[in-house]
PDB file of N, CA and C in Angstrom:
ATOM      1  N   UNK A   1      51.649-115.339  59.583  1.00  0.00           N
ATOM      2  CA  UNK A   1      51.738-115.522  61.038  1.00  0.00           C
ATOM      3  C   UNK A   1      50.837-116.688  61.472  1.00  0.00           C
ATOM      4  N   UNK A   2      49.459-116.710  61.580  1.00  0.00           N
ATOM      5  CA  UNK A   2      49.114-117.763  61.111  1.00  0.00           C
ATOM      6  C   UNK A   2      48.850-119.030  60.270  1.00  0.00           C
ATOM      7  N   UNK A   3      49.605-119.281  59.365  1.00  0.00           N
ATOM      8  CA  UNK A   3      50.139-120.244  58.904  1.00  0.00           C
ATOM      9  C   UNK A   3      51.140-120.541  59.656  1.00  0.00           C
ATOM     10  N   UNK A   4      52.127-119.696  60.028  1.00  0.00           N
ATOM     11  CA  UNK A   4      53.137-120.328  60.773  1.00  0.00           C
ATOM     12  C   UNK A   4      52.944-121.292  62.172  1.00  0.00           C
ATOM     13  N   UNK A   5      52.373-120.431  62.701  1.00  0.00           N
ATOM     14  CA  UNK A   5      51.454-121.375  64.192  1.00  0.00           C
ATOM     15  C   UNK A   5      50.865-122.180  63.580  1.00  0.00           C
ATOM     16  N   UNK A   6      49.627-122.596  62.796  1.00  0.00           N
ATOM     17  CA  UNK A   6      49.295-123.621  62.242  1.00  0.00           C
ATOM     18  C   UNK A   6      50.804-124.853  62.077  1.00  0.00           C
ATOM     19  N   UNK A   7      51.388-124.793  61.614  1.00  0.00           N
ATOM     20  CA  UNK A   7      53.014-125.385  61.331  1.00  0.00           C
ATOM     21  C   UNK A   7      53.440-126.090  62.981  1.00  0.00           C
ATOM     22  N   UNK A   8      53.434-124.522  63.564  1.00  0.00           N
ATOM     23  CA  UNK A   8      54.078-125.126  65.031  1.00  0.00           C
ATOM     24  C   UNK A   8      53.144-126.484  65.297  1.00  0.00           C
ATOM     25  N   UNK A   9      51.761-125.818  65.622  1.00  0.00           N
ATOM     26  CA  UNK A   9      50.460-126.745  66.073  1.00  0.00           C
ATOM     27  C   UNK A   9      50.952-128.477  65.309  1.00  0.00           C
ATOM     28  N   UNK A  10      51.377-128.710  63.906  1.00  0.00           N
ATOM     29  CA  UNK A  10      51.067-129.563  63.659  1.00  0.00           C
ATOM     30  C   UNK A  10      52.701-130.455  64.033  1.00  0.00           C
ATOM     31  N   UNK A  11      53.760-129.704  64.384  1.00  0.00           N
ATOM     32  CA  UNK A  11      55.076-130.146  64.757  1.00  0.00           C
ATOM     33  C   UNK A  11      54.843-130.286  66.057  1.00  0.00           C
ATOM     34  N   UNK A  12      54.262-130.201  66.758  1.00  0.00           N
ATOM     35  CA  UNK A  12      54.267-130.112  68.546  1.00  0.00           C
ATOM     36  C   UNK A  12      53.517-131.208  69.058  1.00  0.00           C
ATOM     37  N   UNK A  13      52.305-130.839  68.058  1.00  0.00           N
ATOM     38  CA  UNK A  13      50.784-131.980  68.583  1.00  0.00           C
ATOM     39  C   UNK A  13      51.584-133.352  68.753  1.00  0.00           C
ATOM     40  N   UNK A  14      52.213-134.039  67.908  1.00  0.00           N
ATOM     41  CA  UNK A  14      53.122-135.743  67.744  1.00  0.00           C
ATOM     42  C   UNK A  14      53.820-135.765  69.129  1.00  0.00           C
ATOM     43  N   UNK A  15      54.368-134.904  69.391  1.00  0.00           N
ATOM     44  CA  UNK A  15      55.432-134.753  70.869  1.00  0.00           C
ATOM     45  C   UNK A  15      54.697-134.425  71.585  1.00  0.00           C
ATOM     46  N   UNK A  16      53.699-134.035  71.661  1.00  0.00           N
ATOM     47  CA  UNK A  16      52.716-134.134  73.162  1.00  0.00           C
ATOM     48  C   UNK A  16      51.999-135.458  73.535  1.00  0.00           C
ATOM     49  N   UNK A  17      51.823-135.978  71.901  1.00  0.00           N
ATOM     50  CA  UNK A  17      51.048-137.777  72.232  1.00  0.00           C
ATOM     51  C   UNK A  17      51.962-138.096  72.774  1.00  0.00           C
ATOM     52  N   UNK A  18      53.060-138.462  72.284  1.00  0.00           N
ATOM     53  CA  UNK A  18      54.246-138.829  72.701  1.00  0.00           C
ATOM     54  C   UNK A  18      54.549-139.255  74.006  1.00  0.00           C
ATOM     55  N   UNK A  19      54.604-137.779  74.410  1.00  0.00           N
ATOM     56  CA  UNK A  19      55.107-137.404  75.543  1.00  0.00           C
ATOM     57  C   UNK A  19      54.008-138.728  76.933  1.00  0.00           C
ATOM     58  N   UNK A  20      52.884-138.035  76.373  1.00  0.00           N
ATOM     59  CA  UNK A  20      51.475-138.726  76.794  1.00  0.00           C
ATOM     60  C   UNK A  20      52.345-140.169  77.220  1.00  0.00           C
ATOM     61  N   UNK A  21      51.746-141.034  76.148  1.00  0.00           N
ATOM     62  CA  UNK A  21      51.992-142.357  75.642  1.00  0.00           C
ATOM     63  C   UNK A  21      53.123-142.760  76.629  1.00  0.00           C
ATOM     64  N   UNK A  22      54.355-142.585  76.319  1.00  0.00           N
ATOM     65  CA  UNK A  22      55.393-142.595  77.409  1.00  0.00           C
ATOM     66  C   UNK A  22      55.714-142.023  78.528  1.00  0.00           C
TER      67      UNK A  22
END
């Protein structure tokens, strides 16, 4: 279960700079 959230955390974090940035 936590590993899995860890996973989400590291798939999401890029699309929030992202999001940021643009």
């Amino acid at each position: 279960m936590t590993q899995c959230h860890s996973f989400i955390v590291i798939l999401v974090k890029p699309l929030v700079i992202i999001s940021i940035k643009f």
